[in-house]
PDB file of N, CA and C in Angstrom:
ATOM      1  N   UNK A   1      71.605  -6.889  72.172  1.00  0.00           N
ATOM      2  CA  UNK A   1      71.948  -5.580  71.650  1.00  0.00           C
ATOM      3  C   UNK A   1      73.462  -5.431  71.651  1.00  0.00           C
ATOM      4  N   UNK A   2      73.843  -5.125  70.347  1.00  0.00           N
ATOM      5  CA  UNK A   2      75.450  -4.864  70.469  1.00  0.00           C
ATOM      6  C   UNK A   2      76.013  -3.374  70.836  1.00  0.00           C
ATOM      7  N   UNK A   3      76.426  -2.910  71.361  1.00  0.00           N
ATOM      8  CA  UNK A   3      77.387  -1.576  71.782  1.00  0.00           C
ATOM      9  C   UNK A   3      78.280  -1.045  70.641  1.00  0.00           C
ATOM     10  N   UNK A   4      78.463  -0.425  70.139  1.00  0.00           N
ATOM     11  CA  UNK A   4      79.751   0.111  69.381  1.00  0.00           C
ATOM     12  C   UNK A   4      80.658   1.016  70.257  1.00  0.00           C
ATOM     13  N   UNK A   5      81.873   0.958  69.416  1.00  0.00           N
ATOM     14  CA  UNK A   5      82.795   1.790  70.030  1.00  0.00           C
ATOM     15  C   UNK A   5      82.147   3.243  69.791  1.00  0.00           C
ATOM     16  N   UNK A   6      81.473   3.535  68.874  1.00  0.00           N
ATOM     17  CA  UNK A   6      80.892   5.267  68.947  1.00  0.00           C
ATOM     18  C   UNK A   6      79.877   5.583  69.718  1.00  0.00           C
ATOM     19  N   UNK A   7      79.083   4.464  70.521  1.00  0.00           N
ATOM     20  CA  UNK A   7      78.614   5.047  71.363  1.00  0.00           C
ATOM     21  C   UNK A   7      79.259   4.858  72.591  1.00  0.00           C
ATOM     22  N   UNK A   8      80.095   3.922  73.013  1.00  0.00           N
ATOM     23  CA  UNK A   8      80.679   4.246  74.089  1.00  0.00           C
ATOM     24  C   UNK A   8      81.538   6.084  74.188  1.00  0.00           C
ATOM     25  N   UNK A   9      82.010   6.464  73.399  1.00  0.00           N
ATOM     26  CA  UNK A   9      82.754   7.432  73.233  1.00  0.00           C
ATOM     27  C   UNK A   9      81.894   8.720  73.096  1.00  0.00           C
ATOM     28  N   UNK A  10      80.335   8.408  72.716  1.00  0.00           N
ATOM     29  CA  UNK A  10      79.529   9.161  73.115  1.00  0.00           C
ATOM     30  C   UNK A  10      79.347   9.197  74.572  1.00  0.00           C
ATOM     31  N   UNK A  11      78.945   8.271  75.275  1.00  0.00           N
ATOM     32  CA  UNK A  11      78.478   8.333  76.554  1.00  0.00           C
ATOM     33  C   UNK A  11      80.057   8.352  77.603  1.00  0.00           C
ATOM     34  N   UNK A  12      81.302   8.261  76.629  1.00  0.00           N
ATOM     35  CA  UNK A  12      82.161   8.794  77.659  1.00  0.00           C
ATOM     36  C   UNK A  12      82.076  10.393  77.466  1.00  0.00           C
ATOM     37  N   UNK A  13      81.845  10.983  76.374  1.00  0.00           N
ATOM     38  CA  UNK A  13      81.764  12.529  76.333  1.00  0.00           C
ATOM     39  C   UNK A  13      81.162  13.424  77.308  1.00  0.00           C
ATOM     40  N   UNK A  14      79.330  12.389  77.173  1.00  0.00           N
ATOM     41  CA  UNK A  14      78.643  12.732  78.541  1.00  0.00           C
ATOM     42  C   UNK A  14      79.251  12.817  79.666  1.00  0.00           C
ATOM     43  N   UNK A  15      79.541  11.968  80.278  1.00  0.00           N
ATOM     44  CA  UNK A  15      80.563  12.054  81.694  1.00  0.00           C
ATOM     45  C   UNK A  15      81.910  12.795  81.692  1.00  0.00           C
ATOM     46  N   UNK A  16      82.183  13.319  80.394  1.00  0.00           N
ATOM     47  CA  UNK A  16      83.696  14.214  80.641  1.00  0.00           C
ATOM     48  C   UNK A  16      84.732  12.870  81.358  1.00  0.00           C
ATOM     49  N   UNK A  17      84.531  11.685  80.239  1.00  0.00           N
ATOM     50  CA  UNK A  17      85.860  10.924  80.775  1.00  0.00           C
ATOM     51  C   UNK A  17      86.242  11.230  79.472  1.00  0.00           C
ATOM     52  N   UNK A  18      88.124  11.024  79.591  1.00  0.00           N
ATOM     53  CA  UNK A  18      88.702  10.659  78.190  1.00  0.00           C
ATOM     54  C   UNK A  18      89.561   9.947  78.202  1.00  0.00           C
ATOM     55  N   UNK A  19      88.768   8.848  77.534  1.00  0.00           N
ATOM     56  CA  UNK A  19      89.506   7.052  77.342  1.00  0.00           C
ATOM     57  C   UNK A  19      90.501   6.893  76.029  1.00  0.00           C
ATOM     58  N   UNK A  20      91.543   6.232  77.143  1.00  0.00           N
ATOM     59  CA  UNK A  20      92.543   5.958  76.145  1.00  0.00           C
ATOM     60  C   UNK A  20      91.525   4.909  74.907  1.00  0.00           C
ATOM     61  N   UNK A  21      92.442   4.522  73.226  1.00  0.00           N
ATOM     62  CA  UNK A  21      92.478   3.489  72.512  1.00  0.00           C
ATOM     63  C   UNK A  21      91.997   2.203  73.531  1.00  0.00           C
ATOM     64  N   UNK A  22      92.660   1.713  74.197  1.00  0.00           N
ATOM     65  CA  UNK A  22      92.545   0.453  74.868  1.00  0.00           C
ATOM     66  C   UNK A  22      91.052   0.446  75.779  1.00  0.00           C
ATOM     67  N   UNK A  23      90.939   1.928  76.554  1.00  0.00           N
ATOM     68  CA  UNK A  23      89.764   1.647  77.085  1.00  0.00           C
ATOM     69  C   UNK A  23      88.836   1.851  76.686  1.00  0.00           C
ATOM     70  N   UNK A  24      88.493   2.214  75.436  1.00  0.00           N
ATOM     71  CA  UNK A  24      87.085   2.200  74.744  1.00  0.00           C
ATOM     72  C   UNK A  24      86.742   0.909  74.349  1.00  0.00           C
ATOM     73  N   UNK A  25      88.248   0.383  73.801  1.00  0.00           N
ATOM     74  CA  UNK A  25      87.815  -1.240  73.810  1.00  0.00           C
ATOM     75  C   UNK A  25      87.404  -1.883  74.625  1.00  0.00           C
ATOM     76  N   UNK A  26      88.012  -1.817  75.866  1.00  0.00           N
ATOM     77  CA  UNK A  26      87.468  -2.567  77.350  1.00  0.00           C
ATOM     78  C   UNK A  26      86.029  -2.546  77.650  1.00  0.00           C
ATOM     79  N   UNK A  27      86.018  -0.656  77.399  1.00  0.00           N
ATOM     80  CA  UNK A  27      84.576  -0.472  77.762  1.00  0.00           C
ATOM     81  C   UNK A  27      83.817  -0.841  76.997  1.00  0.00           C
ATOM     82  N   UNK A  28      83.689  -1.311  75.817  1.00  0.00           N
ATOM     83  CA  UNK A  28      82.897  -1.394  74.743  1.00  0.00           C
ATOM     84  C   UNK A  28      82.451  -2.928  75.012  1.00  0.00           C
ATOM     85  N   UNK A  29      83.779  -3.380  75.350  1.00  0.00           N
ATOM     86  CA  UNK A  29      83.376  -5.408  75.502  1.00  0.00           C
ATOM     87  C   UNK A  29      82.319  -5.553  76.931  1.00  0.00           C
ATOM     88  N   UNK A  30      83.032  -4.952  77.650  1.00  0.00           N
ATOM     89  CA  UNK A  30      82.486  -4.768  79.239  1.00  0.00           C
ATOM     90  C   UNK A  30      80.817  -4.723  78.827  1.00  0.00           C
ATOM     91  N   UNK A  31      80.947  -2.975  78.290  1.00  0.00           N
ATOM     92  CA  UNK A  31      79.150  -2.620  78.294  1.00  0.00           C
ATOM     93  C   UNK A  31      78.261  -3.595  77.477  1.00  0.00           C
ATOM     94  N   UNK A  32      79.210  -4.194  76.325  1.00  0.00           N
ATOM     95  CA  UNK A  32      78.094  -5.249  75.414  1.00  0.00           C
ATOM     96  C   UNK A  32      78.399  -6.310  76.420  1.00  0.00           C
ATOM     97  N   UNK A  33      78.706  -6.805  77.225  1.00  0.00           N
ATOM     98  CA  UNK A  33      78.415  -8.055  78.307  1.00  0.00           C
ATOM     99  C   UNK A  33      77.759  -7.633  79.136  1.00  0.00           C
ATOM    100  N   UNK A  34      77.503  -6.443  79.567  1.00  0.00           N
ATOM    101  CA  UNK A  34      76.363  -6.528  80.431  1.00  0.00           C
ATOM    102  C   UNK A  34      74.897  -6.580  79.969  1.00  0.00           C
ATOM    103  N   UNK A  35      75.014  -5.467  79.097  1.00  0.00           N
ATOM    104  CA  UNK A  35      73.596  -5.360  77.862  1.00  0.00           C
ATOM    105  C   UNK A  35      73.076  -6.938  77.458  1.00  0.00           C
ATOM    106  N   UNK A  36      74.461  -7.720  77.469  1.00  0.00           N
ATOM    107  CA  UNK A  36      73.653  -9.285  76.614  1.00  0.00           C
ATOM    108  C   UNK A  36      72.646  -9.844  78.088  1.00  0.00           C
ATOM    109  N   UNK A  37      73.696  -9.732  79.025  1.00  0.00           N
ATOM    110  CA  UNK A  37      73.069 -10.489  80.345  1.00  0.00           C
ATOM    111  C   UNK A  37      71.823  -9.939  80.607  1.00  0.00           C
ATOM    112  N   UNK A  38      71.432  -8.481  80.755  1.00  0.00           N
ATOM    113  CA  UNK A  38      70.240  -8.227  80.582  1.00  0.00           C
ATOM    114  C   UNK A  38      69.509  -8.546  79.951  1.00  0.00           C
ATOM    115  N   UNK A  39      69.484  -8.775  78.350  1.00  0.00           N
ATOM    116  CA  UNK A  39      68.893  -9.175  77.403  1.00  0.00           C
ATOM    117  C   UNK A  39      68.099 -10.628  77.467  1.00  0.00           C
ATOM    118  N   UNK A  40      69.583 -11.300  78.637  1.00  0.00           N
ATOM    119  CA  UNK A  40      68.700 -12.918  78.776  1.00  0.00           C
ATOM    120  C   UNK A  40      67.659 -12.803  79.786  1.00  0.00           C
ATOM    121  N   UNK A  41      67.904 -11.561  80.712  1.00  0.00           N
ATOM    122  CA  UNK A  41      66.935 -11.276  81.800  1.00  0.00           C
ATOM    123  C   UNK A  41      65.574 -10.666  81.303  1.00  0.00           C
ATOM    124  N   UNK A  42      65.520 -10.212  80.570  1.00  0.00           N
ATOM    125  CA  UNK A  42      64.436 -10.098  79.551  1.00  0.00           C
ATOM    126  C   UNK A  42      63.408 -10.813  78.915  1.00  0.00           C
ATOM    127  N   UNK A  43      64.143 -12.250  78.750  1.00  0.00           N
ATOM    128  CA  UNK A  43      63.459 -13.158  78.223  1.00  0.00           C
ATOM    129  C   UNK A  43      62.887 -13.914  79.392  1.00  0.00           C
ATOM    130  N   UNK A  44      62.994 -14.182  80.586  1.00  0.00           N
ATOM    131  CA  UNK A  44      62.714 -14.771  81.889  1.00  0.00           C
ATOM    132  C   UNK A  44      61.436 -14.392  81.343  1.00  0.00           C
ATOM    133  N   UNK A  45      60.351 -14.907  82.028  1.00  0.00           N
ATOM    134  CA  UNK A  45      58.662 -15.085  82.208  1.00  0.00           C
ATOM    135  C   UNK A  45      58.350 -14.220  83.490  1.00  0.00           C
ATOM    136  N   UNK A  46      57.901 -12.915  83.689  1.00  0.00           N
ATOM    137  CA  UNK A  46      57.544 -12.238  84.935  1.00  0.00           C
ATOM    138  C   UNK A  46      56.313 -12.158  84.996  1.00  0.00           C
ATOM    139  N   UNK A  47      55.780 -12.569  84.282  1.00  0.00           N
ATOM    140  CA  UNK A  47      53.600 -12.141  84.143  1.00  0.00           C
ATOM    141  C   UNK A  47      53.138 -12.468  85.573  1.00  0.00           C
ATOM    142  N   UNK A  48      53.717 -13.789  86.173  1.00  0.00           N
ATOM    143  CA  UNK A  48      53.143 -14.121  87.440  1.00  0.00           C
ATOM    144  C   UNK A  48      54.075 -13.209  88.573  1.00  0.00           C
ATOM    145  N   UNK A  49      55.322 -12.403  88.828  1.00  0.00           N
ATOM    146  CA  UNK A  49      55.665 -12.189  89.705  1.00  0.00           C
ATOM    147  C   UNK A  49      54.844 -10.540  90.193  1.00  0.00           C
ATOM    148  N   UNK A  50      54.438 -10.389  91.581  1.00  0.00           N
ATOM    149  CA  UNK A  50      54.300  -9.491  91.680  1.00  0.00           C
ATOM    150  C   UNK A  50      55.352  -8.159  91.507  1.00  0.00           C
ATOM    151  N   UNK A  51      55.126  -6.881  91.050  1.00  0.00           N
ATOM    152  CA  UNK A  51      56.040  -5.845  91.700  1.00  0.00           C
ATOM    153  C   UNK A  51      56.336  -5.698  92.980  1.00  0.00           C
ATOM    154  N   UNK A  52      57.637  -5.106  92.762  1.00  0.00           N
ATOM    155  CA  UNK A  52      57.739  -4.586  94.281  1.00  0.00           C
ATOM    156  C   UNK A  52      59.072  -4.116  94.256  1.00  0.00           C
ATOM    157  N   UNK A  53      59.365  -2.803  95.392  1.00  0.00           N
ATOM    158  CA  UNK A  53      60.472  -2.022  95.760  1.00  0.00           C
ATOM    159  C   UNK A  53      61.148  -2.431  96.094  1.00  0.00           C
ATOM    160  N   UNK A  54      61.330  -3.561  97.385  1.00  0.00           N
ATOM    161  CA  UNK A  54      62.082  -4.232  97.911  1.00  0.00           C
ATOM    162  C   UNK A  54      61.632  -5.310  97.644  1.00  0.00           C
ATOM    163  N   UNK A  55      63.186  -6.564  98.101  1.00  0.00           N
ATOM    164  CA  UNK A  55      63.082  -7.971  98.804  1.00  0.00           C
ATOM    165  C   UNK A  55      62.231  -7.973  99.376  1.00  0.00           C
ATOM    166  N   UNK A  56      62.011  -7.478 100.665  1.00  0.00           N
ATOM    167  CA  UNK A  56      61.877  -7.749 102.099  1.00  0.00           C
ATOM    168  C   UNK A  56      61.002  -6.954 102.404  1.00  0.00           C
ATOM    169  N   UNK A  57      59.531  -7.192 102.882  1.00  0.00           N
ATOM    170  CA  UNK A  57      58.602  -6.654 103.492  1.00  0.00           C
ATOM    171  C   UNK A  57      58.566  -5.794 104.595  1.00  0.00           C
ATOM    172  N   UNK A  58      59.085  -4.222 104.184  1.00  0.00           N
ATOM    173  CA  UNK A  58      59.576  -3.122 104.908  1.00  0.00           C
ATOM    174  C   UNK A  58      58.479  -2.198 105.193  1.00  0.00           C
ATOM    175  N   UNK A  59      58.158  -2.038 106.351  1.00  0.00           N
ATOM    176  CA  UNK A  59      56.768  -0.797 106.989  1.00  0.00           C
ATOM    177  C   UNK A  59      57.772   0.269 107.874  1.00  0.00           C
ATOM    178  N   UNK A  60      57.387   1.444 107.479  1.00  0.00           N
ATOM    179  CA  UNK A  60      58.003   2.559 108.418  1.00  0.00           C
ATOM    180  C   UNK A  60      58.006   2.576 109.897  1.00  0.00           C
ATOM    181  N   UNK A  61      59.212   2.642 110.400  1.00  0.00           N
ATOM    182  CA  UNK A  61      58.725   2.302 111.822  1.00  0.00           C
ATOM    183  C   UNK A  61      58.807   4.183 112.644  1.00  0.00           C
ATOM    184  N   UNK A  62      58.081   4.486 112.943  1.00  0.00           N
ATOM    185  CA  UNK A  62      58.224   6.168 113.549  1.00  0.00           C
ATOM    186  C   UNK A  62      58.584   6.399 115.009  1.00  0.00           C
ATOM    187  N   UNK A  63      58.947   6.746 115.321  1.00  0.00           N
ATOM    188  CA  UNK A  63      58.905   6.909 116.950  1.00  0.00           C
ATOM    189  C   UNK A  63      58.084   8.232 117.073  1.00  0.00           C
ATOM    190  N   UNK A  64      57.872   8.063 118.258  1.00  0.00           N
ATOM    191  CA  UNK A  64      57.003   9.353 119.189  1.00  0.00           C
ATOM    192  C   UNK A  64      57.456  10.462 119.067  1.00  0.00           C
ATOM    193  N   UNK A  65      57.007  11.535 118.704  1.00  0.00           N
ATOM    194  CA  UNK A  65      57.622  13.010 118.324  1.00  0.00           C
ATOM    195  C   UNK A  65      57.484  13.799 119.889  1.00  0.00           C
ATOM    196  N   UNK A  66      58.628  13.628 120.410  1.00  0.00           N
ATOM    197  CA  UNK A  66      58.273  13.973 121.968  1.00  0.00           C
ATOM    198  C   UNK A  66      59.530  15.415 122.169  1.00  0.00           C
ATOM    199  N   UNK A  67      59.039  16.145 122.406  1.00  0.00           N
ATOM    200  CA  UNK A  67      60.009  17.517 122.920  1.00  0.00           C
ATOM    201  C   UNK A  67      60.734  16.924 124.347  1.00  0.00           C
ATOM    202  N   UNK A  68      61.942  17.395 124.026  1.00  0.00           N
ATOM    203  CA  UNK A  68      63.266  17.499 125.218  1.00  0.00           C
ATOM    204  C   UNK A  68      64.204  18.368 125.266  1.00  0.00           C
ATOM    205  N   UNK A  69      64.500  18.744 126.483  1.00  0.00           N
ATOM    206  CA  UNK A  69      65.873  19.564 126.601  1.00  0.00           C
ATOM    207  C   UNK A  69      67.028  19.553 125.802  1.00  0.00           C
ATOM    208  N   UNK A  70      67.325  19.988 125.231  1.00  0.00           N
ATOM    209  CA  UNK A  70      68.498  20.614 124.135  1.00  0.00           C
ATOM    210  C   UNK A  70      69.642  21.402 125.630  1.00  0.00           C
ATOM    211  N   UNK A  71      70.646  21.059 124.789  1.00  0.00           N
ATOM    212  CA  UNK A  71      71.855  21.838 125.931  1.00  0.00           C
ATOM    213  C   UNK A  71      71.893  23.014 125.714  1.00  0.00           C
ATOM    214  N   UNK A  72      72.363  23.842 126.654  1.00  0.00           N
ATOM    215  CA  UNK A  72      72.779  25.192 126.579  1.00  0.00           C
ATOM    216  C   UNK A  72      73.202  26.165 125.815  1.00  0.00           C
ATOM    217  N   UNK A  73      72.985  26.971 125.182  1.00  0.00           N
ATOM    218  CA  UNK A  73      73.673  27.506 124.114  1.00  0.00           C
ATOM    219  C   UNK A  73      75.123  27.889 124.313  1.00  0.00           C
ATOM    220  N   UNK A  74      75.194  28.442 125.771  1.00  0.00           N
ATOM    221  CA  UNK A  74      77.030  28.430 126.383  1.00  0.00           C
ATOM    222  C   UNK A  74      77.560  27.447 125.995  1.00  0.00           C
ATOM    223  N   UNK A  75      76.604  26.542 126.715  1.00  0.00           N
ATOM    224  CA  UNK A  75      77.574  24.859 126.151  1.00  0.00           C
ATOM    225  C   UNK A  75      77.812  23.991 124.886  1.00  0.00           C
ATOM    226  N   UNK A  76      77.089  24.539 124.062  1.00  0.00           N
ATOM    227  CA  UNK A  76      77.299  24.316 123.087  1.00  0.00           C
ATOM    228  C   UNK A  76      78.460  25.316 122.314  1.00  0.00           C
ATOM    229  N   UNK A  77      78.301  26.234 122.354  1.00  0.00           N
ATOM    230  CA  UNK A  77      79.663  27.190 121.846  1.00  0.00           C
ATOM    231  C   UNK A  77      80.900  27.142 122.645  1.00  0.00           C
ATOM    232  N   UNK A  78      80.956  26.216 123.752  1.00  0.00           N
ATOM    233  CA  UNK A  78      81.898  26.419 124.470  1.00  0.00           C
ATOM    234  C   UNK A  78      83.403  26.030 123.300  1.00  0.00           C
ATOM    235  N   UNK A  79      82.838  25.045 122.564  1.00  0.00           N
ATOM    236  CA  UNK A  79      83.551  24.678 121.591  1.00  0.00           C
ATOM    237  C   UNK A  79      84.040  25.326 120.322  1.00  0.00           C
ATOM    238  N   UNK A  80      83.100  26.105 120.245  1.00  0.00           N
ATOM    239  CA  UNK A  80      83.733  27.231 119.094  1.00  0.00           C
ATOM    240  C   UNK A  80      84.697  27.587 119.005  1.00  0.00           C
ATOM    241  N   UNK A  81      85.388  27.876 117.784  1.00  0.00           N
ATOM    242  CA  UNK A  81      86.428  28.676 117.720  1.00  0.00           C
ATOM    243  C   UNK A  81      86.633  30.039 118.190  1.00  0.00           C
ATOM    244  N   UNK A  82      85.515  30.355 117.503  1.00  0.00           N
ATOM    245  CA  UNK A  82      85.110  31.849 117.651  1.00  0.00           C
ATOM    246  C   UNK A  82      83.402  32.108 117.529  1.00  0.00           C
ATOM    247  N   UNK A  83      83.158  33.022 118.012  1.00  0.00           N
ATOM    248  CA  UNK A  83      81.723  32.843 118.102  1.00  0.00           C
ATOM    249  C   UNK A  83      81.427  34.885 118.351  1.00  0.00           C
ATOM    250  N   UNK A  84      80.246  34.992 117.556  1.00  0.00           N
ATOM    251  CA  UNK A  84      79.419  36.857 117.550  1.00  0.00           C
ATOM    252  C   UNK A  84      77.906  36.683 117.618  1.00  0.00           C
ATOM    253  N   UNK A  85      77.467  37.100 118.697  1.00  0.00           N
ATOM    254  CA  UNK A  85      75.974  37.284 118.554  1.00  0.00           C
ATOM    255  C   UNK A  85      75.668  35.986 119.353  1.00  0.00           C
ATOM    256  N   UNK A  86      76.012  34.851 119.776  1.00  0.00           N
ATOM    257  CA  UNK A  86      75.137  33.688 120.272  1.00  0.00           C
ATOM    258  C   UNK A  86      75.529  32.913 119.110  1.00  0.00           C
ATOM    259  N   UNK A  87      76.069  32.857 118.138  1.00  0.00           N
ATOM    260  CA  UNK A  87      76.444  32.605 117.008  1.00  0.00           C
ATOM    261  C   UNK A  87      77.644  31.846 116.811  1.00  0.00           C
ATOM    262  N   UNK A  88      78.029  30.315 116.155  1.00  0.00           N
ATOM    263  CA  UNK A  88      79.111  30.183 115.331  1.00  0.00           C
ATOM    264  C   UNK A  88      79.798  30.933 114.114  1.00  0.00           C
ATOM    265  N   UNK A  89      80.675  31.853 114.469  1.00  0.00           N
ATOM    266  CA  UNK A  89      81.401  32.823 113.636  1.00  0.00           C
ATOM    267  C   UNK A  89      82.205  31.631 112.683  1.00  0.00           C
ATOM    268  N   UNK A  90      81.853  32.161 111.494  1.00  0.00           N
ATOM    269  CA  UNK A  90      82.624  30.994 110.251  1.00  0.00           C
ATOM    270  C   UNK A  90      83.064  32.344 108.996  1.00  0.00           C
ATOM    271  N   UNK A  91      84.541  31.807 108.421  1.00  0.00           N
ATOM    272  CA  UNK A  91      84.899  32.556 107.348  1.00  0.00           C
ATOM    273  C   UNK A  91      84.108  32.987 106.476  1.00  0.00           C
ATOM    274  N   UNK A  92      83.693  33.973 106.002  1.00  0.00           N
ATOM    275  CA  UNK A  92      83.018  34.228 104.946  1.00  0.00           C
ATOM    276  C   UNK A  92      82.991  33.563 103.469  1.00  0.00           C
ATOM    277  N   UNK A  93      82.528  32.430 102.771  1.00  0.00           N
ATOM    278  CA  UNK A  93      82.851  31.535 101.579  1.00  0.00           C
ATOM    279  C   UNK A  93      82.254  32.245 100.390  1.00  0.00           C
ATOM    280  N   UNK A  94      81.018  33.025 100.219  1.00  0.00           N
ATOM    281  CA  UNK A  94      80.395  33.726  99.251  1.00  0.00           C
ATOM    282  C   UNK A  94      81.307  35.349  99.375  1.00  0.00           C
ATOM    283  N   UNK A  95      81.397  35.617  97.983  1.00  0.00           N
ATOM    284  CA  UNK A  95      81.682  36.673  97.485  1.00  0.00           C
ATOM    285  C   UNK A  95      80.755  38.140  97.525  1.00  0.00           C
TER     286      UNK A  95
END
């Protein structure tokens, strides 16, 4: 599959880049070299390979959902800057 320079300049529009002359060319050679390499990956024979997510034969490992002591709430605010209510007091960011 070949690339043109008008669709690179489409899909730089998408992303809100704006490429100089030179780099639409770059990008244009770049994206049609990757597209070809895929293309040969395409032709490879997969009928016999299974799917799969990973390399590597990955099972969830969980640990024990076990309740424990949490520190103090003093001690934990001891660090605050400022603190109201039991509370980390933070600048107001919403209007």
């Amino acid at each position: 599959m070949k690339i043109t320079k008008k669709e690179v300049e489409y899909v730089a529009r998408l992303a809100r880049l704006a490429l100089s002359g030179a780099e639409k060319e770059k990008m244009t050679a770049q994206l049609d070299s990757i597209l070809q390499y895929m293309d040969t990956l395409n032709k490879l024979d997969t009928k016999k390979v299974e799917p799969t997510s990973h390399v590597l034969p990955l099972k969830n490992v969980w640990r024990e959902d076990v309740t424990k002591l949490s520190y103090a709430r003093e001690e934990i605010l001891a660090n605050a800057p400022e603190q109201a209510e039991g509370f980390y007091k933070v600048k107001k960011v919403i209007e």
